[in-house]
PDB file of N, CA and C in Angstrom:
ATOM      1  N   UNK A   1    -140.897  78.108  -1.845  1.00  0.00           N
ATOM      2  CA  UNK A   1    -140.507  76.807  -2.348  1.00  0.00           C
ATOM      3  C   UNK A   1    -139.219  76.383  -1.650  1.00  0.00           C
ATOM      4  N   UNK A   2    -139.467  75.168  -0.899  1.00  0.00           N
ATOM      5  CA  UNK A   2    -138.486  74.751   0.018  1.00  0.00           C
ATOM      6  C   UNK A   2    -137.425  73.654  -1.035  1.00  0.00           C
ATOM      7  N   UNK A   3    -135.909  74.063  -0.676  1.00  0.00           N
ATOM      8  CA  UNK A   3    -135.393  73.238  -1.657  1.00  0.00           C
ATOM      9  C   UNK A   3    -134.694  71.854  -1.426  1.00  0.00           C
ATOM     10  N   UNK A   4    -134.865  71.245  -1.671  1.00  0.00           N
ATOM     11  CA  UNK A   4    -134.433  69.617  -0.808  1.00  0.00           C
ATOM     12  C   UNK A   4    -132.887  69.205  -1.334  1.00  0.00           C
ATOM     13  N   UNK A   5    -132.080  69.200   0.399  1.00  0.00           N
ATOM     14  CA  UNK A   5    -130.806  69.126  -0.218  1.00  0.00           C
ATOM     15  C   UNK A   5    -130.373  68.164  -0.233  1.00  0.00           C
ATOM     16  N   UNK A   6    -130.787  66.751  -0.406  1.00  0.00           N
ATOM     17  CA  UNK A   6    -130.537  65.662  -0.726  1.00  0.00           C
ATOM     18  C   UNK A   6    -130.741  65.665  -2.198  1.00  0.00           C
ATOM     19  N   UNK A   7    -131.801  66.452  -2.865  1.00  0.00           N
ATOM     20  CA  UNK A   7    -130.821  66.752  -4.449  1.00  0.00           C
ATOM     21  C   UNK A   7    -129.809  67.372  -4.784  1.00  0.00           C
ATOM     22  N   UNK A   8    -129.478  68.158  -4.201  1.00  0.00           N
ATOM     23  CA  UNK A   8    -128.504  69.334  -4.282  1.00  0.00           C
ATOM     24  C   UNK A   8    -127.050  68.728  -3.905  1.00  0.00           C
ATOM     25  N   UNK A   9    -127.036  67.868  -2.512  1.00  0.00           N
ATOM     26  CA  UNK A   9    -125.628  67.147  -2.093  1.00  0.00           C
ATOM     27  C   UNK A   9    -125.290  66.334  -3.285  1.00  0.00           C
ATOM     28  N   UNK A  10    -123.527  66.850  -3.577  1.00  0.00           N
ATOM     29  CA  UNK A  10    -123.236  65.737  -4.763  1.00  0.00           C
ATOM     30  C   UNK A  10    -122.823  63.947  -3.685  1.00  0.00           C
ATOM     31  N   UNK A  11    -122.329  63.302  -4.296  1.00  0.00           N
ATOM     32  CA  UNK A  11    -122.295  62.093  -3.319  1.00  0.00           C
ATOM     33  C   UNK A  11    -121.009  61.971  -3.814  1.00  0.00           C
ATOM     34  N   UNK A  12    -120.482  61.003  -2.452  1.00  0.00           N
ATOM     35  CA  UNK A  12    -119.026  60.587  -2.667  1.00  0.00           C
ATOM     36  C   UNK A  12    -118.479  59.562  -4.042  1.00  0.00           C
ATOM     37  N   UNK A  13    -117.393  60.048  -3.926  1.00  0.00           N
ATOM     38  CA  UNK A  13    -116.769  59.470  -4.827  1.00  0.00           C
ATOM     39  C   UNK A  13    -116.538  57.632  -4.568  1.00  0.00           C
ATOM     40  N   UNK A  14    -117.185  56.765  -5.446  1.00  0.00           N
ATOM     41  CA  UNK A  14    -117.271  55.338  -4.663  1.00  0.00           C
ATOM     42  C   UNK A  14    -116.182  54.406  -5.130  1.00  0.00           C
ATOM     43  N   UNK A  15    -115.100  55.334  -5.919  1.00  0.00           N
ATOM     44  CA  UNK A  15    -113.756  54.616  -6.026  1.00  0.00           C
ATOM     45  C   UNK A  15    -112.925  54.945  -4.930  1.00  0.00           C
ATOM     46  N   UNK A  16    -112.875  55.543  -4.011  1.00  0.00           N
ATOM     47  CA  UNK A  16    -112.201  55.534  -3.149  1.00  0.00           C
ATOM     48  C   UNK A  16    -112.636  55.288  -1.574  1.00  0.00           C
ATOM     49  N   UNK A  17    -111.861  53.871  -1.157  1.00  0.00           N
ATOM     50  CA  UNK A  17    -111.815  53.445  -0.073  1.00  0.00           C
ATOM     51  C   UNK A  17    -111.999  54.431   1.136  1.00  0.00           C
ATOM     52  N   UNK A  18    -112.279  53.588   2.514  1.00  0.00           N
ATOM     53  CA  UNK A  18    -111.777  54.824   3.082  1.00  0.00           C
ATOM     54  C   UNK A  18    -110.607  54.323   3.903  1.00  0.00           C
ATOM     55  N   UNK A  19    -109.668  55.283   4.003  1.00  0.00           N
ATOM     56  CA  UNK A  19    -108.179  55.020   4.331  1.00  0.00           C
ATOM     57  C   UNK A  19    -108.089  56.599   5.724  1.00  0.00           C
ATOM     58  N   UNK A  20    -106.742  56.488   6.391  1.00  0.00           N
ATOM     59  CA  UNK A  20    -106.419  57.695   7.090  1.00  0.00           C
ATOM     60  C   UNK A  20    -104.928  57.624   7.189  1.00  0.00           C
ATOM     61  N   UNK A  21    -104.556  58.666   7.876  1.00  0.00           N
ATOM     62  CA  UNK A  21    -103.221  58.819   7.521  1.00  0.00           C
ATOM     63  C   UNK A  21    -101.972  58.245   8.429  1.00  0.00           C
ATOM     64  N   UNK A  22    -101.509  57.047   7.790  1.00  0.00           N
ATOM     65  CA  UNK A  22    -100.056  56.870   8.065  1.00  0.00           C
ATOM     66  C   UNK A  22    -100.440  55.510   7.225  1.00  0.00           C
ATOM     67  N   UNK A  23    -101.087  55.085   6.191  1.00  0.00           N
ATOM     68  CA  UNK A  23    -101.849  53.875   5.429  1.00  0.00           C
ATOM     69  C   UNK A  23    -101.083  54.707   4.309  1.00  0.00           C
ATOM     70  N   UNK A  24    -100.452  53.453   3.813  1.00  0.00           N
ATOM     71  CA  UNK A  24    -100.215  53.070   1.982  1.00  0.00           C
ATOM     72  C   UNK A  24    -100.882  52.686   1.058  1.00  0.00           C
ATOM     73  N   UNK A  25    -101.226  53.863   0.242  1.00  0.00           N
ATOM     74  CA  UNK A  25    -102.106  53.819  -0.808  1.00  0.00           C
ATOM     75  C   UNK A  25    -101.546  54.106  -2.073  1.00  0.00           C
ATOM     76  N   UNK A  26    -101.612  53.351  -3.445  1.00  0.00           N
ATOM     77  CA  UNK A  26    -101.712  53.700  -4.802  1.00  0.00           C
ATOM     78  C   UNK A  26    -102.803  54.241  -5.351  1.00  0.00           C
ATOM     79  N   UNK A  27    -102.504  55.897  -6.100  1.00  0.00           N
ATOM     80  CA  UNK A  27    -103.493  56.295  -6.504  1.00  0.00           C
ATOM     81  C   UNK A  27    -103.055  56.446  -7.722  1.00  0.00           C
ATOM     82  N   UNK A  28    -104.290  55.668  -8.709  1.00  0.00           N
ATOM     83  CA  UNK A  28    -104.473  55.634 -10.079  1.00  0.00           C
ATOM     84  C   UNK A  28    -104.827  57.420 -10.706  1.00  0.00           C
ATOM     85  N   UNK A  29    -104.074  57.940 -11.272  1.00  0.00           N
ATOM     86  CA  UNK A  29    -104.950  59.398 -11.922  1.00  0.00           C
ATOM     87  C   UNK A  29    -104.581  59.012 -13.479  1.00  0.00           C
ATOM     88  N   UNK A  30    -105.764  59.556 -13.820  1.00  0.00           N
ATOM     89  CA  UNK A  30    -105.755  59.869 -15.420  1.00  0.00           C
ATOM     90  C   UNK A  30    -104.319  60.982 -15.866  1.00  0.00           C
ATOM     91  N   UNK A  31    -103.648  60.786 -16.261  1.00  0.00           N
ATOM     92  CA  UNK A  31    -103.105  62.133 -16.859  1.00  0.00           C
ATOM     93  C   UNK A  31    -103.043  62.394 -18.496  1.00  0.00           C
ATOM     94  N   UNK A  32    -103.273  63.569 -19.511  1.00  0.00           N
ATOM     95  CA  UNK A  32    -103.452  63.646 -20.066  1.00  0.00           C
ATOM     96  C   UNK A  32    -102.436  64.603 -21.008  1.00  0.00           C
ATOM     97  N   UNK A  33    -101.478  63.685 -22.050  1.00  0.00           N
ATOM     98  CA  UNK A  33    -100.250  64.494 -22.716  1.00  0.00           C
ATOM     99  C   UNK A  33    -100.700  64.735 -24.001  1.00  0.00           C
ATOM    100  N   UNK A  34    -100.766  66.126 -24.268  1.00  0.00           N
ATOM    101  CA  UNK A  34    -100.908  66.251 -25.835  1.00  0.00           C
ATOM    102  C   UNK A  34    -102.664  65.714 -26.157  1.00  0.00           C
ATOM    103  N   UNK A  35    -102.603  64.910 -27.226  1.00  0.00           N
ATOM    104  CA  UNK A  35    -103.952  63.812 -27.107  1.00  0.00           C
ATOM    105  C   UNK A  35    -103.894  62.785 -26.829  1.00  0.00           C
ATOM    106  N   UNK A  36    -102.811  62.187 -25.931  1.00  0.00           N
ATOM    107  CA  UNK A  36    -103.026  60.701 -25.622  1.00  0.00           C
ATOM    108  C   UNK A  36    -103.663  61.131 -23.921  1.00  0.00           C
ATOM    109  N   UNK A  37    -104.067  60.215 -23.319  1.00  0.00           N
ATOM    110  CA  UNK A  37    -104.303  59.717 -22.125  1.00  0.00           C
ATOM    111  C   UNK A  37    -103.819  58.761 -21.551  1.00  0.00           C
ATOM    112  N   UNK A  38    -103.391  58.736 -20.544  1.00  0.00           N
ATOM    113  CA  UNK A  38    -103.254  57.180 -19.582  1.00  0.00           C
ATOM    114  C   UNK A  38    -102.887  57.165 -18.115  1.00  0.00           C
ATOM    115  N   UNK A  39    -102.891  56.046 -17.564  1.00  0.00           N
ATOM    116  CA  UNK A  39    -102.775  56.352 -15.966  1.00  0.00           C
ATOM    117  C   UNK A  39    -101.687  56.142 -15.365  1.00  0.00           C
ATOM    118  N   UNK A  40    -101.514  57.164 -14.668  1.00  0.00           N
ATOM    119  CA  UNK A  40    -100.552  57.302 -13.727  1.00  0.00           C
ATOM    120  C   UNK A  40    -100.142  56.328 -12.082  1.00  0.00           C
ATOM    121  N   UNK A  41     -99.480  55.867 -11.853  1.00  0.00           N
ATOM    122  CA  UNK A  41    -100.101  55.583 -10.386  1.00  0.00           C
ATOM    123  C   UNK A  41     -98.800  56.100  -9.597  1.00  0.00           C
ATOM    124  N   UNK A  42     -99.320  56.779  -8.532  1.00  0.00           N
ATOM    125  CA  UNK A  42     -98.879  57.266  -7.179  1.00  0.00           C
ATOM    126  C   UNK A  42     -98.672  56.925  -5.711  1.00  0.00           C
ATOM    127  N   UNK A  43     -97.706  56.055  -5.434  1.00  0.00           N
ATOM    128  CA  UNK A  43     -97.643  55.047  -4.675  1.00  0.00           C
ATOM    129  C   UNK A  43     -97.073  56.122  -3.382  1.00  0.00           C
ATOM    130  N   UNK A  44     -97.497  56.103  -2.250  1.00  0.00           N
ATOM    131  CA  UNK A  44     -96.816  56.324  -1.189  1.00  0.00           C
ATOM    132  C   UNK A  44     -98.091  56.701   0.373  1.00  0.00           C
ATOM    133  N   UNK A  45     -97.060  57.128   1.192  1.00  0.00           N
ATOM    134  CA  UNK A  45     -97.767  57.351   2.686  1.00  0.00           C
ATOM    135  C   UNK A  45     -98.760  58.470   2.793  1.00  0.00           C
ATOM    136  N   UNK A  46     -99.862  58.514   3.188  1.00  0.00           N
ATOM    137  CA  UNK A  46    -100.704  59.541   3.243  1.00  0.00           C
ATOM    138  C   UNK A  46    -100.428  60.162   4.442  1.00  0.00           C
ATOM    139  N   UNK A  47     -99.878  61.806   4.113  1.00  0.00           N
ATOM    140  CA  UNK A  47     -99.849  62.473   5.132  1.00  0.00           C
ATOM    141  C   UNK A  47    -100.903  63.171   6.401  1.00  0.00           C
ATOM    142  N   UNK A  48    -102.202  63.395   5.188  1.00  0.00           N
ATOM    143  CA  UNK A  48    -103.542  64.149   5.726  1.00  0.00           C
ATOM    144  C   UNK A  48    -104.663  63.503   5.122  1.00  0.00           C
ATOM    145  N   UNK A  49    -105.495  64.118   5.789  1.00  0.00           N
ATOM    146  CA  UNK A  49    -106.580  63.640   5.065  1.00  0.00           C
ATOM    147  C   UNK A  49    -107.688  64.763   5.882  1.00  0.00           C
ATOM    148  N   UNK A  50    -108.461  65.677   4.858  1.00  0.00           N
ATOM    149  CA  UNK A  50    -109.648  66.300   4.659  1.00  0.00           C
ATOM    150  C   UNK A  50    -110.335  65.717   4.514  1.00  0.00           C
ATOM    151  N   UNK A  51    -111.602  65.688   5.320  1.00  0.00           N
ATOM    152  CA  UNK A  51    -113.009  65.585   4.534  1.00  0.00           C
ATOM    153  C   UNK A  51    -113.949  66.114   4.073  1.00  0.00           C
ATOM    154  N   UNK A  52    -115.186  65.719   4.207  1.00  0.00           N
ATOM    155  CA  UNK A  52    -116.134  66.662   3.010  1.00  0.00           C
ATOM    156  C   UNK A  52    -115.847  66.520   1.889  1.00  0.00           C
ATOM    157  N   UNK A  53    -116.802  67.505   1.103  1.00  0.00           N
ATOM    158  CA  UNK A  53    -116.802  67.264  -0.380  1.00  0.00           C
ATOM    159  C   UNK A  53    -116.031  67.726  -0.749  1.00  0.00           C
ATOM    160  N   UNK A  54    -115.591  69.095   0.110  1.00  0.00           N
ATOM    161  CA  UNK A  54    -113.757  69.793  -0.883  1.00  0.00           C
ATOM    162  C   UNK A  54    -112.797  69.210  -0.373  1.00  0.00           C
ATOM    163  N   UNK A  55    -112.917  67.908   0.425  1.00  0.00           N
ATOM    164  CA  UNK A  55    -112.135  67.428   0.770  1.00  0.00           C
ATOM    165  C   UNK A  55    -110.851  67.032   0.213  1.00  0.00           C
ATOM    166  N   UNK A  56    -109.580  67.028   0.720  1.00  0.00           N
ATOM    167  CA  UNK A  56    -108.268  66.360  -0.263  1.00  0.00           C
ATOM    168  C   UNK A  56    -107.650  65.087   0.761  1.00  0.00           C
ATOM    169  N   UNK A  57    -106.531  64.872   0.072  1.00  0.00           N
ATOM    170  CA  UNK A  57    -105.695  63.927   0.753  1.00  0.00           C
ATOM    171  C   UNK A  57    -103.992  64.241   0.425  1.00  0.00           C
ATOM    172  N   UNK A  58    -103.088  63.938   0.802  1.00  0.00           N
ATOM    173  CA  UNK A  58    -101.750  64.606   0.808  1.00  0.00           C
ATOM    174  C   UNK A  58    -100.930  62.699   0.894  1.00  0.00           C
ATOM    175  N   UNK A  59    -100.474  62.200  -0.457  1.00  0.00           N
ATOM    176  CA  UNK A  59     -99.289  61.199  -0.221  1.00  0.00           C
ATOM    177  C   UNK A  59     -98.152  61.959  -0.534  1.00  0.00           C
ATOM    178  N   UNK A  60     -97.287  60.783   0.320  1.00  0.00           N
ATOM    179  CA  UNK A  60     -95.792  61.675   0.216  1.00  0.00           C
ATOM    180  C   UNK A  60     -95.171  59.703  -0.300  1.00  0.00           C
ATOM    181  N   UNK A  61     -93.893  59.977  -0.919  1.00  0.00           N
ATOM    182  CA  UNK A  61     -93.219  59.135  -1.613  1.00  0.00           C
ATOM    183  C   UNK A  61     -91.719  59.546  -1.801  1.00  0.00           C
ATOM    184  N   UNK A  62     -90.632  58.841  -1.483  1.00  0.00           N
ATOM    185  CA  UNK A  62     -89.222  59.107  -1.827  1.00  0.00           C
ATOM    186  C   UNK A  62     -89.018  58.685  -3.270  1.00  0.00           C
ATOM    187  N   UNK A  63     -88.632  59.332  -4.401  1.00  0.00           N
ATOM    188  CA  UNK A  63     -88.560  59.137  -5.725  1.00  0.00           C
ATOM    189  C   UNK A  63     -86.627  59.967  -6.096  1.00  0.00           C
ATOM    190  N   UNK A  64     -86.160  58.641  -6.189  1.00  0.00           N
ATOM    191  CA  UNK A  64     -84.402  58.896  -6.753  1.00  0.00           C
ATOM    192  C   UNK A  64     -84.198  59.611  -5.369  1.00  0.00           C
ATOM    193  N   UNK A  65     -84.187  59.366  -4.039  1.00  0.00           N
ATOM    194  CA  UNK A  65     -83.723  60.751  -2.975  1.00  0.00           C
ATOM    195  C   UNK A  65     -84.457  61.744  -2.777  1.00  0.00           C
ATOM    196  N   UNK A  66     -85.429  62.115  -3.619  1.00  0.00           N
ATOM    197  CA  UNK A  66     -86.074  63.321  -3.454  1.00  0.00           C
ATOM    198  C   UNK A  66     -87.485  63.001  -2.948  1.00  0.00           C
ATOM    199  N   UNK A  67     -87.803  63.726  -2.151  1.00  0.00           N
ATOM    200  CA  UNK A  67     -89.143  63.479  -1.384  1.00  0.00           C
ATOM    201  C   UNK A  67     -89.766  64.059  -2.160  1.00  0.00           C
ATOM    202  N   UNK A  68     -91.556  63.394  -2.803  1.00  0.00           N
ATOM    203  CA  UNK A  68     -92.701  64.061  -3.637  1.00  0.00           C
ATOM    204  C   UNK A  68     -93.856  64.012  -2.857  1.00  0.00           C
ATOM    205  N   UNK A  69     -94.083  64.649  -3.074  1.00  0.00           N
ATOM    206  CA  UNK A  69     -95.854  65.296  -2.181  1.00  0.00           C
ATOM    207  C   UNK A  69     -96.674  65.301  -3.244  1.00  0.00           C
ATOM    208  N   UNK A  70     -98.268  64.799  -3.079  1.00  0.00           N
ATOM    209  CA  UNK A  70     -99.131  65.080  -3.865  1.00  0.00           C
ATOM    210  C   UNK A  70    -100.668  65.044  -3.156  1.00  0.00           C
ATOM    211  N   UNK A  71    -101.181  66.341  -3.394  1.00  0.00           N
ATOM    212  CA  UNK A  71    -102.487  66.423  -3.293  1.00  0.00           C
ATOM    213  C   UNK A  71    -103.509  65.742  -4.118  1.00  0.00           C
ATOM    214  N   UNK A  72    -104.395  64.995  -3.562  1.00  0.00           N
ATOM    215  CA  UNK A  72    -105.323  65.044  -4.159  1.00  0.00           C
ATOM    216  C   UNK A  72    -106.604  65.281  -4.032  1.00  0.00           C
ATOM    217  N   UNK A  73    -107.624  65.708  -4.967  1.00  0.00           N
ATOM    218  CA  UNK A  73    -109.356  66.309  -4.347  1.00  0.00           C
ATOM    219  C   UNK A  73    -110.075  64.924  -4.102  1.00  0.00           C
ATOM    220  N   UNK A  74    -110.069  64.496  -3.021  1.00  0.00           N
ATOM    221  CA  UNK A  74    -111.716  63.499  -2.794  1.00  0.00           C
ATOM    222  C   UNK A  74    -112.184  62.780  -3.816  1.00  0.00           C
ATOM    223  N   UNK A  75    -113.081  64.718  -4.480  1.00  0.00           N
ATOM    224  CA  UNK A  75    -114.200  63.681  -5.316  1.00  0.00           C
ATOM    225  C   UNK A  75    -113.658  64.692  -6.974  1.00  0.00           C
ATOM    226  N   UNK A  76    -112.213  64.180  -6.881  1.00  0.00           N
ATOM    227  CA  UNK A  76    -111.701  64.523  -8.401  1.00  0.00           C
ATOM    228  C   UNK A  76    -112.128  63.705  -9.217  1.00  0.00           C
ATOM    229  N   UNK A  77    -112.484  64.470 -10.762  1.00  0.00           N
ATOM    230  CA  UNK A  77    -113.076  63.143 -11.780  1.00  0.00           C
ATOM    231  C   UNK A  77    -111.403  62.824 -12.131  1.00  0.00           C
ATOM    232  N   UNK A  78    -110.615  63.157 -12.358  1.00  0.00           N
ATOM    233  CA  UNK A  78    -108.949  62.255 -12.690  1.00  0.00           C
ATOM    234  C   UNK A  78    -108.787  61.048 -12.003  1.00  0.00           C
ATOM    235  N   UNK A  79    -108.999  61.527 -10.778  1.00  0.00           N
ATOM    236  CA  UNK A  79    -108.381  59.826  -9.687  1.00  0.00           C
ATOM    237  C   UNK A  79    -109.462  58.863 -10.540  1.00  0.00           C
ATOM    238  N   UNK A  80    -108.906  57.576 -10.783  1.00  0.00           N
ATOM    239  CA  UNK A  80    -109.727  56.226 -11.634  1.00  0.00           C
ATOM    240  C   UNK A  80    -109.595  55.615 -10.439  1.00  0.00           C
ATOM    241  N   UNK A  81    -108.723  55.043  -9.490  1.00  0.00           N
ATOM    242  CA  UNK A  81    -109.064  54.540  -8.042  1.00  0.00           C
ATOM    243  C   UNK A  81    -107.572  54.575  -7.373  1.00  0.00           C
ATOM    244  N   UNK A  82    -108.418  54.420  -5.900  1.00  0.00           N
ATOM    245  CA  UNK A  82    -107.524  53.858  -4.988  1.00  0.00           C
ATOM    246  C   UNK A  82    -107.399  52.998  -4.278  1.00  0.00           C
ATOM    247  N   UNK A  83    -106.035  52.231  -4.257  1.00  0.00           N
ATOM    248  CA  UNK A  83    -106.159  50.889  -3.528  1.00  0.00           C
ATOM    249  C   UNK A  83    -105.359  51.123  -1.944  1.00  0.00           C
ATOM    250  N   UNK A  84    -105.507  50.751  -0.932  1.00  0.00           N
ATOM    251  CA  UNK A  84    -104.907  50.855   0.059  1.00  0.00           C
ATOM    252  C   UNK A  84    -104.104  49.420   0.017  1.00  0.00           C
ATOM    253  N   UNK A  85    -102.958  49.813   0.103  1.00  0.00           N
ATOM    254  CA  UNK A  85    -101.317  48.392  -0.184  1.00  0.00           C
ATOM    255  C   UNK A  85    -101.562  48.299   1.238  1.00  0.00           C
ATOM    256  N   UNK A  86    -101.401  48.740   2.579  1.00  0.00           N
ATOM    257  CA  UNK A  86    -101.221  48.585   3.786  1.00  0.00           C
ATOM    258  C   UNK A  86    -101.217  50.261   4.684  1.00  0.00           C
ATOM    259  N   UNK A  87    -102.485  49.150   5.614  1.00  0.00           N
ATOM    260  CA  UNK A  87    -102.913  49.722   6.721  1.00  0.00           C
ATOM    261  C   UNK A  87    -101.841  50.654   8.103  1.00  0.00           C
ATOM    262  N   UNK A  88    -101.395  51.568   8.407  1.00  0.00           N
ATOM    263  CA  UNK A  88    -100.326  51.944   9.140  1.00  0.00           C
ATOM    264  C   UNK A  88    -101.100  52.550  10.612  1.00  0.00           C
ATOM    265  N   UNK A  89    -100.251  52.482  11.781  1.00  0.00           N
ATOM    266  CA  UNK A  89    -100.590  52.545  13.115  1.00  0.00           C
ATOM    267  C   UNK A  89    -100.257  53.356  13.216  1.00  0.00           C
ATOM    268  N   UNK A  90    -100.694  54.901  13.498  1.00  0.00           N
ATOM    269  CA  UNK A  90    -100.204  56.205  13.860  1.00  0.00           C
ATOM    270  C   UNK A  90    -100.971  56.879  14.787  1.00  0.00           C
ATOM    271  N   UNK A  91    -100.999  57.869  15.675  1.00  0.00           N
ATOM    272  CA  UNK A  91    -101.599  58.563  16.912  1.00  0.00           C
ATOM    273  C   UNK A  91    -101.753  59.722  16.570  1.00  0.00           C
ATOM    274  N   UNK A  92    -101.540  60.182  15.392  1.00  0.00           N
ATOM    275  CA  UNK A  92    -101.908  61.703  14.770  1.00  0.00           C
ATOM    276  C   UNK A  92    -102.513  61.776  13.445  1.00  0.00           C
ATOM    277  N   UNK A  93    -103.211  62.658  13.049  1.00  0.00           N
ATOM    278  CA  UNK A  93    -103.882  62.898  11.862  1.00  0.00           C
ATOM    279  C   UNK A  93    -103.148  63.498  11.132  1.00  0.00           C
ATOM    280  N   UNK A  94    -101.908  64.271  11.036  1.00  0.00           N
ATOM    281  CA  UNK A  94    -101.366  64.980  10.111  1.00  0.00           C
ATOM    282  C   UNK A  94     -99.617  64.255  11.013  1.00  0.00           C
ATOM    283  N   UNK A  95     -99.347  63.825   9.776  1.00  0.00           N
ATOM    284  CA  UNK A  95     -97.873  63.247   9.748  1.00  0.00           C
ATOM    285  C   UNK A  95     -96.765  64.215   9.094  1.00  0.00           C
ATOM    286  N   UNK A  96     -97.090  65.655   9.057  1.00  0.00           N
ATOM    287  CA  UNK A  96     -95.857  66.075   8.812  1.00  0.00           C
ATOM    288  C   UNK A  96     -94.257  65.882   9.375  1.00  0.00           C
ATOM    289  N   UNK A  97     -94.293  65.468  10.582  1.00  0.00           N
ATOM    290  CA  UNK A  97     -93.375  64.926  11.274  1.00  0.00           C
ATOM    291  C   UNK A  97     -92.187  64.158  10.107  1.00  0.00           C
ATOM    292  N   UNK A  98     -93.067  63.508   9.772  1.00  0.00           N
ATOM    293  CA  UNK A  98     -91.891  62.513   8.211  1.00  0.00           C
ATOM    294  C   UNK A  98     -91.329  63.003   7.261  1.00  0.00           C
ATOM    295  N   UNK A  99     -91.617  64.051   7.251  1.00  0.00           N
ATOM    296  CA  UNK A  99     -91.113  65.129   6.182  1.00  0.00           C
ATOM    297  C   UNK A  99     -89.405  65.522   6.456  1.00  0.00           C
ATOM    298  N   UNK A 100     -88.917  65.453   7.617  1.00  0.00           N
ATOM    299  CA  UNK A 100     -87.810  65.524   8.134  1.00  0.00           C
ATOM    300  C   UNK A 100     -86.786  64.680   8.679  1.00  0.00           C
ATOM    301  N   UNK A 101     -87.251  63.039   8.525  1.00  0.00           N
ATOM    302  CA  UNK A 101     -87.002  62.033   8.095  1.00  0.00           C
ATOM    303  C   UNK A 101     -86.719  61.565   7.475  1.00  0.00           C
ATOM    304  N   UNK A 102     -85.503  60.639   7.417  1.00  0.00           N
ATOM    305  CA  UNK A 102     -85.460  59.482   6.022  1.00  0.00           C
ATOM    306  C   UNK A 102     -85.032  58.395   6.462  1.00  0.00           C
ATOM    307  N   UNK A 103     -85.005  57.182   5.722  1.00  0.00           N
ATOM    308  CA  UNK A 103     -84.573  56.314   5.852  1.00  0.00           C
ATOM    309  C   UNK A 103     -85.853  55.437   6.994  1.00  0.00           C
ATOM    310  N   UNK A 104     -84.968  54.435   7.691  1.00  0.00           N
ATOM    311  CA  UNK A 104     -85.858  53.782   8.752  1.00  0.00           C
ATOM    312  C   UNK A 104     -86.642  54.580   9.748  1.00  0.00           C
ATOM    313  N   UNK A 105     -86.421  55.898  10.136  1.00  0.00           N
ATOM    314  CA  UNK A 105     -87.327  56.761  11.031  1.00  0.00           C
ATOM    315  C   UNK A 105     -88.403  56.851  10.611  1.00  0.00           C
ATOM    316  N   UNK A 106     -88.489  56.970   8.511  1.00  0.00           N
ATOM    317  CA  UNK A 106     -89.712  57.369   8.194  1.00  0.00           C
ATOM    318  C   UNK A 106     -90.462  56.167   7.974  1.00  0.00           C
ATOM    319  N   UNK A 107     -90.511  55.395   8.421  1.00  0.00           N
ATOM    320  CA  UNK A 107     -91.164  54.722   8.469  1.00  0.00           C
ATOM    321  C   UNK A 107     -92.660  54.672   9.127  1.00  0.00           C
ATOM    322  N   UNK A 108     -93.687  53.940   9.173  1.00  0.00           N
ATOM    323  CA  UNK A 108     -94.740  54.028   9.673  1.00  0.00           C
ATOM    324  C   UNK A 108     -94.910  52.302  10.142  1.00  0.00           C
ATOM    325  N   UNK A 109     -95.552  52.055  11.314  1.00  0.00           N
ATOM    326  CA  UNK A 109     -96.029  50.635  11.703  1.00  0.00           C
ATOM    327  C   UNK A 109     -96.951  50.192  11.209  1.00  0.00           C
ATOM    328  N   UNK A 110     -96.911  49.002  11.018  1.00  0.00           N
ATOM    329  CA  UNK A 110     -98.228  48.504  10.554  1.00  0.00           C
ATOM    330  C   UNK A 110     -99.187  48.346  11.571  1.00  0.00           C
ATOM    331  N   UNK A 111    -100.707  48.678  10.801  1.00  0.00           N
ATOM    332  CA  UNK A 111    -101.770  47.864  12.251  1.00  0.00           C
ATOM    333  C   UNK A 111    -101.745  46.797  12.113  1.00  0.00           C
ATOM    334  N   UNK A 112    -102.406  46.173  13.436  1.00  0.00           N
ATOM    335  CA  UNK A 112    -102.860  45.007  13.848  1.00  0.00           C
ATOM    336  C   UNK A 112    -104.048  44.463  12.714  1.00  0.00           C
ATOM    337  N   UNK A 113    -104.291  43.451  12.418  1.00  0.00           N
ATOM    338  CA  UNK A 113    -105.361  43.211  11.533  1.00  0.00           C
ATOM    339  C   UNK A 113    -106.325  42.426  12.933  1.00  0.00           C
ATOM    340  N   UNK A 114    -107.461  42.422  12.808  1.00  0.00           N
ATOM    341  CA  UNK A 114    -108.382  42.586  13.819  1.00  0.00           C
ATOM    342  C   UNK A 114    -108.822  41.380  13.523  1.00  0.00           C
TER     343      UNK A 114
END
């Protein structure tokens, strides 16, 4: 018995755009205190981006001086969505480079809109 993996593949997650990294994105997550619920949002530069289904994504954000990093899974049921704020012009897939930056260096360019 042959098993067909077009049942078996889960499918992407269809709240999230597709974006790559040096693009500004807010990501909505559920977070959950005690018994309340409500959403969070996570505004900043995407450092990486995985794909596939175990795929993640990595924003980074300056919060009071302090630089925050956050992973997130793809096809997490928490993320409620993501919006891409603006598109950024970069020549590498992994922007750790900004991590050692502040101010106007860390910056990213915008693209061209086509």
């Amino acid at each position: 018995m042959a098993i067909d993996l077009r049942d078996v593949a889960p499918t992407r997650n269809e709240t999230i755009p597709e974006f790559s990294a040096g693009d500004n994105v807010a990501v909505h997550v559920r977070v959950v205190e005690g018994d309340r619920e409500r959403i969070q949002v996570f505004e900043g530069t995407v450092l990486r981006v995985r794909k596939g289904y175990n795929g993640s994504f990595t924003v980074r954000r300056v919060a009071s001086g302090v630089g925050v990093e956050r992973t997130f899974p793809l096809n997490g049921k928490r993320i409620e969505r993501v919006e891409v704020t603006r598109r950024g012009r970069v020549r590498r897939s992994r922007l750790y480079y900004l991590r050692g930056r502040t101010g106007r260096a860390a910056r990213v360019r915008e693209a061209r809109r086509r």
